[in-house]
Protein backbone atom coordinates (compact mmCIF):
# COMPACT_ATOMS: atom_id res chain seq x y z
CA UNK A 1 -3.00 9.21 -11.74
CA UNK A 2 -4.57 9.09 -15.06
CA UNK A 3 -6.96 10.48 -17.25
CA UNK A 4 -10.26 9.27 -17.83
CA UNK A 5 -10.00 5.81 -20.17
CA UNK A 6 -9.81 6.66 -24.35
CA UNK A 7 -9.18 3.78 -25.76
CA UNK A 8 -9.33 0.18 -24.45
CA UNK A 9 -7.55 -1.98 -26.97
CA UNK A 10 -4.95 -3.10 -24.59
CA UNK A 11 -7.45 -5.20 -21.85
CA UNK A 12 -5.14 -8.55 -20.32
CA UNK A 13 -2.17 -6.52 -18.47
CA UNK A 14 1.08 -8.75 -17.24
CA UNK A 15 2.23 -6.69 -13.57
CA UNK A 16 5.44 -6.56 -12.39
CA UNK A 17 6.11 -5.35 -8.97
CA UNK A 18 9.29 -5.73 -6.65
CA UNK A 19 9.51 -2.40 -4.63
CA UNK A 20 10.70 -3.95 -1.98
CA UNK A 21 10.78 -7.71 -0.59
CA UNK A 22 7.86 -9.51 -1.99
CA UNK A 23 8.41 -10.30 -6.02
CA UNK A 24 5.28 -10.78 -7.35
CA UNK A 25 3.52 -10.78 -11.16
CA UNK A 26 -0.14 -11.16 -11.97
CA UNK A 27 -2.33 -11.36 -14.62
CA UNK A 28 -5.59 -8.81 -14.72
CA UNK A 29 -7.78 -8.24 -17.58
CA UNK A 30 -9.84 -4.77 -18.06
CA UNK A 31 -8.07 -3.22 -15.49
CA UNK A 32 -10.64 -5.03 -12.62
CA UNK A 33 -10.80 -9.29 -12.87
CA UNK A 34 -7.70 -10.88 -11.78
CA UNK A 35 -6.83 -14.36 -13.59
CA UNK A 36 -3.87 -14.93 -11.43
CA UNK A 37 -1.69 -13.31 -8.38
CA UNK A 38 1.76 -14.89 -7.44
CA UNK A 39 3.96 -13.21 -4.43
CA UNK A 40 6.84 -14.71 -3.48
CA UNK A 41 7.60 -13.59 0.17
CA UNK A 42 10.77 -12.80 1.68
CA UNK A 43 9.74 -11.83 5.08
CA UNK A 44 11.20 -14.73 6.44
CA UNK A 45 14.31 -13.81 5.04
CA UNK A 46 14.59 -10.49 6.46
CA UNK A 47 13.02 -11.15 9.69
CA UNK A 48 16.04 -12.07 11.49
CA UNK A 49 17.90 -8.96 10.68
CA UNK A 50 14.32 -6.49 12.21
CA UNK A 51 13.79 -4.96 9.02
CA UNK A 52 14.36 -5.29 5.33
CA UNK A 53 18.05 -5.74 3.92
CA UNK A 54 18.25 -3.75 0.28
CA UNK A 55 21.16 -6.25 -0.77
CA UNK A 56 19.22 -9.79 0.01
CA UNK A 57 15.92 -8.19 -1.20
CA UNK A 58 17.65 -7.42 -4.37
CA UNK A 59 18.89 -11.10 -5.02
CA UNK A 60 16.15 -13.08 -4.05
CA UNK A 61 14.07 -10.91 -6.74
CA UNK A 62 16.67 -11.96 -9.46
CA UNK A 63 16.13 -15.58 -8.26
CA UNK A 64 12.68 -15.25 -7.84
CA UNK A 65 11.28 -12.84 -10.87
CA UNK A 66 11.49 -15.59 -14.32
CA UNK A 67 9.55 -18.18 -11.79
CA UNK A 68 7.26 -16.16 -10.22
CA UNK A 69 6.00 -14.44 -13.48
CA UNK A 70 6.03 -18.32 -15.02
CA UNK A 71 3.75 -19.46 -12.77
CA UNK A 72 1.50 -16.11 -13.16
CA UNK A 73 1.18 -16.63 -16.37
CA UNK A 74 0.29 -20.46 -16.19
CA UNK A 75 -2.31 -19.78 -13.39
CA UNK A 76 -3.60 -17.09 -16.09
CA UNK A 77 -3.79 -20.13 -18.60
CA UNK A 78 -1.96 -17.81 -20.83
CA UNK A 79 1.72 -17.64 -22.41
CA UNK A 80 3.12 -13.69 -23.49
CA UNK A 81 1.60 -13.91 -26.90
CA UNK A 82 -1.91 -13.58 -24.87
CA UNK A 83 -0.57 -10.31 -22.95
CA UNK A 84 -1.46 -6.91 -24.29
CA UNK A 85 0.10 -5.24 -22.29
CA UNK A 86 3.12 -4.69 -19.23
CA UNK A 87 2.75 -2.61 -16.64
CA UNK A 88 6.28 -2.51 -13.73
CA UNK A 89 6.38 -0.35 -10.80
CA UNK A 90 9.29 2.21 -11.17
CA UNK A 91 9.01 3.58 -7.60
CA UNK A 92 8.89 4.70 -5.25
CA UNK A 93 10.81 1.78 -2.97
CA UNK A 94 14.58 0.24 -2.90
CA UNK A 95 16.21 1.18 -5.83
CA UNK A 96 18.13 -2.30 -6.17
CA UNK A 97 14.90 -4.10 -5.94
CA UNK A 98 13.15 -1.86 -8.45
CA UNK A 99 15.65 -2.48 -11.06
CA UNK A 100 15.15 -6.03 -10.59
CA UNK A 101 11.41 -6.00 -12.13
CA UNK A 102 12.37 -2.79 -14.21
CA UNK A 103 15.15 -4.55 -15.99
CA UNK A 104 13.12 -8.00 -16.35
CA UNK A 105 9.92 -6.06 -17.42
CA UNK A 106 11.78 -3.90 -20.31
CA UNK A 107 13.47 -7.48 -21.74
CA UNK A 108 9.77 -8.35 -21.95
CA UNK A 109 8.93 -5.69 -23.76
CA UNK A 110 11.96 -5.18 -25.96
CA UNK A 111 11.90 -9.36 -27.02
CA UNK A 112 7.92 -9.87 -28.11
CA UNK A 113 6.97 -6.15 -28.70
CA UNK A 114 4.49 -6.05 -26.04
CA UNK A 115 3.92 -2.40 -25.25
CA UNK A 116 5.19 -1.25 -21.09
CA UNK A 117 4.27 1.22 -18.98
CA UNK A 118 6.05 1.85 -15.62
CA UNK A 119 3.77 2.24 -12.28
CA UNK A 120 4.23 4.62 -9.33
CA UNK A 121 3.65 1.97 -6.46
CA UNK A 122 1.15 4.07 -4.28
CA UNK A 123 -0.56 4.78 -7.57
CA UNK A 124 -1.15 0.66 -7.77
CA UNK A 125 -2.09 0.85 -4.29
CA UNK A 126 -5.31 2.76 -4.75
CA UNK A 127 -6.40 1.46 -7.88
CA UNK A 128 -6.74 -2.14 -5.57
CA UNK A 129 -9.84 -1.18 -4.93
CA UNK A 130 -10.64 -1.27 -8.92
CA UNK A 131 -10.44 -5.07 -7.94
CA UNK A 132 -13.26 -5.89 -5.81
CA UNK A 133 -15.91 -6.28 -7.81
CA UNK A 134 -17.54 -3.24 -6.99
CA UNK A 135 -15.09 -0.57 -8.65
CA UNK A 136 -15.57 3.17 -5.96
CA UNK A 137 -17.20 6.07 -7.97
CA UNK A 138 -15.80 9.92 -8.21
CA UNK A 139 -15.35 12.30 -5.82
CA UNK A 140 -13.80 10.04 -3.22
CA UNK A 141 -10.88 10.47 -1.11
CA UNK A 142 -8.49 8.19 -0.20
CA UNK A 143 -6.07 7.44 2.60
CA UNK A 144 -2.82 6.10 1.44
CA UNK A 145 -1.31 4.35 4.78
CA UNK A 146 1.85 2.04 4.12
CA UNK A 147 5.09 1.57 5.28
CA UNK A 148 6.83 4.25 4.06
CA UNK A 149 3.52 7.04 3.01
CA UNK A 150 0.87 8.65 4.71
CA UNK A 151 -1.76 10.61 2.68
CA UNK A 152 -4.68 11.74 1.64
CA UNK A 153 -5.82 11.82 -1.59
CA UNK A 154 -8.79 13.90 -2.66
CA UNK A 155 -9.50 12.08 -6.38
CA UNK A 156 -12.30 13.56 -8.60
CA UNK A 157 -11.32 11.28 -11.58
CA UNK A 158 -8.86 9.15 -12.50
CA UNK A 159 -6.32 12.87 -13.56
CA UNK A 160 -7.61 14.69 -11.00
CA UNK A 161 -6.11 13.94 -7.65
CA UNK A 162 -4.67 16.12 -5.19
CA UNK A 163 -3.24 15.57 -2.46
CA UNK A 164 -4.45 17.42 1.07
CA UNK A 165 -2.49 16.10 3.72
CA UNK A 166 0.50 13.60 4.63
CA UNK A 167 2.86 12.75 6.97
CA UNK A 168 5.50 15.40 8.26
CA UNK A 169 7.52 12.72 9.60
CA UNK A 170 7.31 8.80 10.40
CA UNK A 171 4.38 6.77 8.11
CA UNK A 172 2.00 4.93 9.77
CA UNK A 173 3.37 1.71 9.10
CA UNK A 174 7.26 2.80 9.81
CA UNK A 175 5.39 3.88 12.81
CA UNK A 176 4.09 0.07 13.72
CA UNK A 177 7.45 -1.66 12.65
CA UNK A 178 9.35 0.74 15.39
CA UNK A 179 6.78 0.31 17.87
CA UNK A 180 6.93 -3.46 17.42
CA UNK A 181 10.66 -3.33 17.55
CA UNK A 182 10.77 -1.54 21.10
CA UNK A 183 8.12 -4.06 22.01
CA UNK A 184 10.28 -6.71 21.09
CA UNK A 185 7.73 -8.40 18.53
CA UNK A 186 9.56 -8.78 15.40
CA UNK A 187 9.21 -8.13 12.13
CA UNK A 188 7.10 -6.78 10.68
CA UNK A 189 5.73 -4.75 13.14
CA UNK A 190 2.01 -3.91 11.82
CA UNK A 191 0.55 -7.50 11.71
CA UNK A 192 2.45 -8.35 15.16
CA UNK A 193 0.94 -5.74 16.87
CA UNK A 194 -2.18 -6.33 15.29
CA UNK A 195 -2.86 -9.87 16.63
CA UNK A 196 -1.59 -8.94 19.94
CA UNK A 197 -4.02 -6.18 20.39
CA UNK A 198 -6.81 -8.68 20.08
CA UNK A 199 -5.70 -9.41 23.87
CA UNK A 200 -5.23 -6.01 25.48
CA UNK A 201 -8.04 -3.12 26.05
CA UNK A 202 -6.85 0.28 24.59
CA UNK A 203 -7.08 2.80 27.36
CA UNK A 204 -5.12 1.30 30.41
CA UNK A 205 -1.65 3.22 29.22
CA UNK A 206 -2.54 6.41 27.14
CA UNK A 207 -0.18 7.89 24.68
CA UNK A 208 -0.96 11.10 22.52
CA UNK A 209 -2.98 11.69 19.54
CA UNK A 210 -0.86 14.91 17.16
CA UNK A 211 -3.80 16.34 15.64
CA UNK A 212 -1.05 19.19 14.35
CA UNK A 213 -2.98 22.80 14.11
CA UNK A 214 -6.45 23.32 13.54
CA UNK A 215 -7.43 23.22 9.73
CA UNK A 216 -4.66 20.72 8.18
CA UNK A 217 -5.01 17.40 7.13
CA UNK A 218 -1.60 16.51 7.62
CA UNK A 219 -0.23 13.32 10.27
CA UNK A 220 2.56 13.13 12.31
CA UNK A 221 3.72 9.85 14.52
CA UNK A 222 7.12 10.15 15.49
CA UNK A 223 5.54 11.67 18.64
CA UNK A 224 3.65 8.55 18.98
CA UNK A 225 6.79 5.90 18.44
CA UNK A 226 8.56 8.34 21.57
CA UNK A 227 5.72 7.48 23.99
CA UNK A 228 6.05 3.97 22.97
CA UNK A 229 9.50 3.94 24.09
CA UNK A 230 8.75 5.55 27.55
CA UNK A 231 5.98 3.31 27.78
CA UNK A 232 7.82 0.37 27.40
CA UNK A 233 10.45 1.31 30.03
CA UNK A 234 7.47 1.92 32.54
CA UNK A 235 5.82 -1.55 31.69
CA UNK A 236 6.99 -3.21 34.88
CA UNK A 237 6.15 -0.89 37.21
CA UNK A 238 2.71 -0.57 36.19
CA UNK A 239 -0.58 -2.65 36.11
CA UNK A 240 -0.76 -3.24 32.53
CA UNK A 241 0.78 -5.31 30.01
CA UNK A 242 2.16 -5.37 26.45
CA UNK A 243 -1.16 -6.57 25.02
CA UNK A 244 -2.76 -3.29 26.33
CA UNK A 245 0.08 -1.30 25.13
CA UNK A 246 -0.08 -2.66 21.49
CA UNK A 247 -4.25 -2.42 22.04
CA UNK A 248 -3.43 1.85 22.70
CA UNK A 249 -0.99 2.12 20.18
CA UNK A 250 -2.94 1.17 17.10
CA UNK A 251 -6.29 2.96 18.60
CA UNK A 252 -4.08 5.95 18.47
CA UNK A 253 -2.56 5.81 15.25
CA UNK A 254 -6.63 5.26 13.63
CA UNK A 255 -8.18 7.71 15.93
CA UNK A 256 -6.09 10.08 14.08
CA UNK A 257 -6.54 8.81 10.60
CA UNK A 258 -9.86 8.79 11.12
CA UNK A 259 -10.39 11.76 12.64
CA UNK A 260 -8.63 14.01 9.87
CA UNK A 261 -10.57 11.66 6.80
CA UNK A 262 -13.59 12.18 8.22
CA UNK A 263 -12.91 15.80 8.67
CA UNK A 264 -11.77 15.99 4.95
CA UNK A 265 -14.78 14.66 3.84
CA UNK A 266 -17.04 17.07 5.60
CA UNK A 267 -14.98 19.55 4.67
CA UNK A 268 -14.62 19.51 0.58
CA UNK A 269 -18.39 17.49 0.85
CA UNK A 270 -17.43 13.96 -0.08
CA UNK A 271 -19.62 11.15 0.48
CA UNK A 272 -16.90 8.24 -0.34
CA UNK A 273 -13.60 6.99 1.46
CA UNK A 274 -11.48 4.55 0.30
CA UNK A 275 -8.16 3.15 1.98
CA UNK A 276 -4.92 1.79 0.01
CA UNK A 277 -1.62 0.13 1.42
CA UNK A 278 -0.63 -2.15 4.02
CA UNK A 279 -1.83 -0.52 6.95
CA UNK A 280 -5.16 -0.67 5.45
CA UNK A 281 -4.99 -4.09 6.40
CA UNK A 282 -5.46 -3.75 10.20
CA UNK A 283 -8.02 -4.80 11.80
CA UNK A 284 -8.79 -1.64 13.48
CA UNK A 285 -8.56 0.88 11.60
CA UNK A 286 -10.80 -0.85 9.02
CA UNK A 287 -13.73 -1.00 11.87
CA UNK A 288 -12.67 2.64 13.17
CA UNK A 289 -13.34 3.71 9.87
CA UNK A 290 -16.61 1.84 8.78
CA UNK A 291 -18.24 3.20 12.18
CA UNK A 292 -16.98 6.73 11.39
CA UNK A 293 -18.64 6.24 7.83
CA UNK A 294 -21.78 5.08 9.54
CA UNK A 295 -22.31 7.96 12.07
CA UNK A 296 -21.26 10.97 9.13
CA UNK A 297 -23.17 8.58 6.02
CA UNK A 298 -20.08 8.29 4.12
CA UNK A 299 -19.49 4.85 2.37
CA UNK A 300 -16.29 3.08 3.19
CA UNK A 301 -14.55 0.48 1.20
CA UNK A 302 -11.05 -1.29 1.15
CA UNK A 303 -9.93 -4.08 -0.45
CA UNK A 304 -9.08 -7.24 1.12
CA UNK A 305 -6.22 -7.78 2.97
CA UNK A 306 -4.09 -9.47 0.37
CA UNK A 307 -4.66 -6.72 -1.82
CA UNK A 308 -3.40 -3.91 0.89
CA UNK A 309 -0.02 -5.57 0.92
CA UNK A 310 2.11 -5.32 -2.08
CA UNK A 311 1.14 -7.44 -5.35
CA UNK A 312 1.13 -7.38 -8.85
CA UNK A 313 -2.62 -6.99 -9.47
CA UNK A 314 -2.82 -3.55 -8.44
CA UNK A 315 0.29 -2.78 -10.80
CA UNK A 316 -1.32 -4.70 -13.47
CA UNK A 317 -4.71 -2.72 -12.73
CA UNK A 318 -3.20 0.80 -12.14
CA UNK A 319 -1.20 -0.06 -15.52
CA UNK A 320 -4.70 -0.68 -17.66
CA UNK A 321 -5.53 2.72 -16.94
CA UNK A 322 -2.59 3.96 -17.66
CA UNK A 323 -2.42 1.71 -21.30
CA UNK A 324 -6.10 3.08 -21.58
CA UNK A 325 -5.48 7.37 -21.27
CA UNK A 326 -2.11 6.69 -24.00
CA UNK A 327 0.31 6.09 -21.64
CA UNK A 328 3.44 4.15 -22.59
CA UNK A 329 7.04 3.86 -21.64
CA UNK A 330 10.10 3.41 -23.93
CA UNK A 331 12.76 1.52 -23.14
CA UNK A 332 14.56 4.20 -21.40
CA UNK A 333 12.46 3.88 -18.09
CA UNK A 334 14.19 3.83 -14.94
CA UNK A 335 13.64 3.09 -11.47
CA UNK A 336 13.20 6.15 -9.06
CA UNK A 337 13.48 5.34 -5.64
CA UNK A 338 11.98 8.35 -4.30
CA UNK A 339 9.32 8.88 -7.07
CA UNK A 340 6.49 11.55 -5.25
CA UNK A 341 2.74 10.29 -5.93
């Protein structure tokens, strides 16, 4: 993260993200209006194969990147001489598909002298919420749940965060892409399962909650994607169906989350929870959580659900901060697949 904002000279940010398959750029200016926010999906793409292909991901973003950041800018009403600044995530993700927007992001910078600074990706995640209108206050923690992270974040200013607990194994979200796959859903898994919980009651089949030992704040779901698998083979000779299986599955993955934020909070005596990444985007673990915050007075917020997902806005916002503590990259930066928080 970064340290409190200095200097603010640098206020309409161009962000580049392509982490993985969606290429996206957006305009945002003081770090908390967006102008514009263009994603170019590939999920279509990748569907077929059950999971994301590094190769096709990469190519698509070198089709996709001059267009997509065209269009952000004209939805901006802007052209690069308006830009102050770049800001490019630089991992973690698929190192292929990072280059992509790394490459295109330092050309930027190197042809008009625009200044660039490269993004951790989980790090744009949480500073989403710095673009709903109502921008969280410090202490806070924050639960980082995406496809490929689990954590929690205890964030006393924007360079002072520490992190208190994560996953020892599967992520939350590689946990509902495998689940969805045994279930024969699709890709990808997390909104699938999602919609067809709507239709099942969480309770009918039980699988486990890992709560791990008493006192840590760390998750584990590998557990949890095992049951799935058992549960699946016992489907037809019980009375319940795949709507109540997909209804348990994502109670048990928030009853945990839940469970060890709240925990946290009463622990280190924080009043203020916010969530970041994908999985923040289902359904229930956004009302889990708000009726958690109810009954222990802590005030939850998340951003909307096309801000969980990946876009540029958050790298654009996450990068203003950055821009605004002194933070700049040469041409030299890299991508880092397996860049820690």
């Amino acid at each position: 993260m970064w340290k409190e904002p200095m200097i603010l000279g640098l206020d309409v940010i161009l962000g580049i993200e392509t982490s993985c398959d969606e290429t996206a750029a957006a305009v945002v200016e003081g770090g908390a209006r967006i102008l514009s926010n263009v994603v170019a999906s590939q999920v279509d793409v990748h569907a077929k194969y059950g999971g994301v292909v590094p190769e096709i991901a990469s190519r698509r973003h070198l089709e996709n990147i001059v267009p997509v950041t065209r269009e952000a800018l004209d939805r901006a009403g802007l052209d690069l001489k308006g830009i102050d600044g770049i800001a490019v995530t630089c991992g973690p993700g698929l190192a292929g598909a990072l280059l992509v927007g790394v490459c295109f992001a330092k050309a930027l910078s190197l042809s008009t002298g625009i200044p660039l600074v490269g993004v951790n990706h989980l790090q744009g995640h949480v500073y989403a919420n710095w673009l709903t209108g109502d921008p969280p206050a410090f202490p806070l923690i924050c639960l980082v749940v995406s496809g490929g992270h689990t954590d929690l974040l205890l964030i006393e200013g924007h360079d002072r965060v520490k992190i208190i607990g994560r996953t020892r194994d599967d992520a939350a979200g590689e946990a509902f892409d495998k689940a969805a796959r045994v279930m024969g859903l699709g890709y990808p898994g997390g909104p699938l399962i999602d919609r067809l919980a709507q239709k099942g009651r969480a309770g009918r089949v039980r699988l486990p909650r890992a709560y791990l030992e008493e006192g840590t704040y760390d998750f584990s779901f590998s557990g949890l994607k095992t049951a799935v698998v058992h549960a699946v083979e016992r489907l037809g000779r019980e009375k319940w169906g795949l709507e109540d299986l997909a209804a348990e599955f994502q109670e048990a993955v928030a009853e945990v989350l839940v469970h060890k934020t709240m925990a946290a909070c009463q622990e280190l005596g924080v009043q203020r929870v916010i969530l970041a990444g994908g999985v923040a985007a289902n359904s229930r673990l956004r009302t889990s959580m708000t009726e958690a915050g109810r009954r222990y007075g802590v005030c939850i917020a998340f951003p909307p659900p096309s801000l969980c997902t990946d876009n540029a806005a958050m790298i654009a916002a996450a990068g203003y901060y950055a821009f605004a503590s002194g933070h700049k990259s040469g041409l030299d930066l890299t991508a880092c697949a397996d860049m820690p928080l």
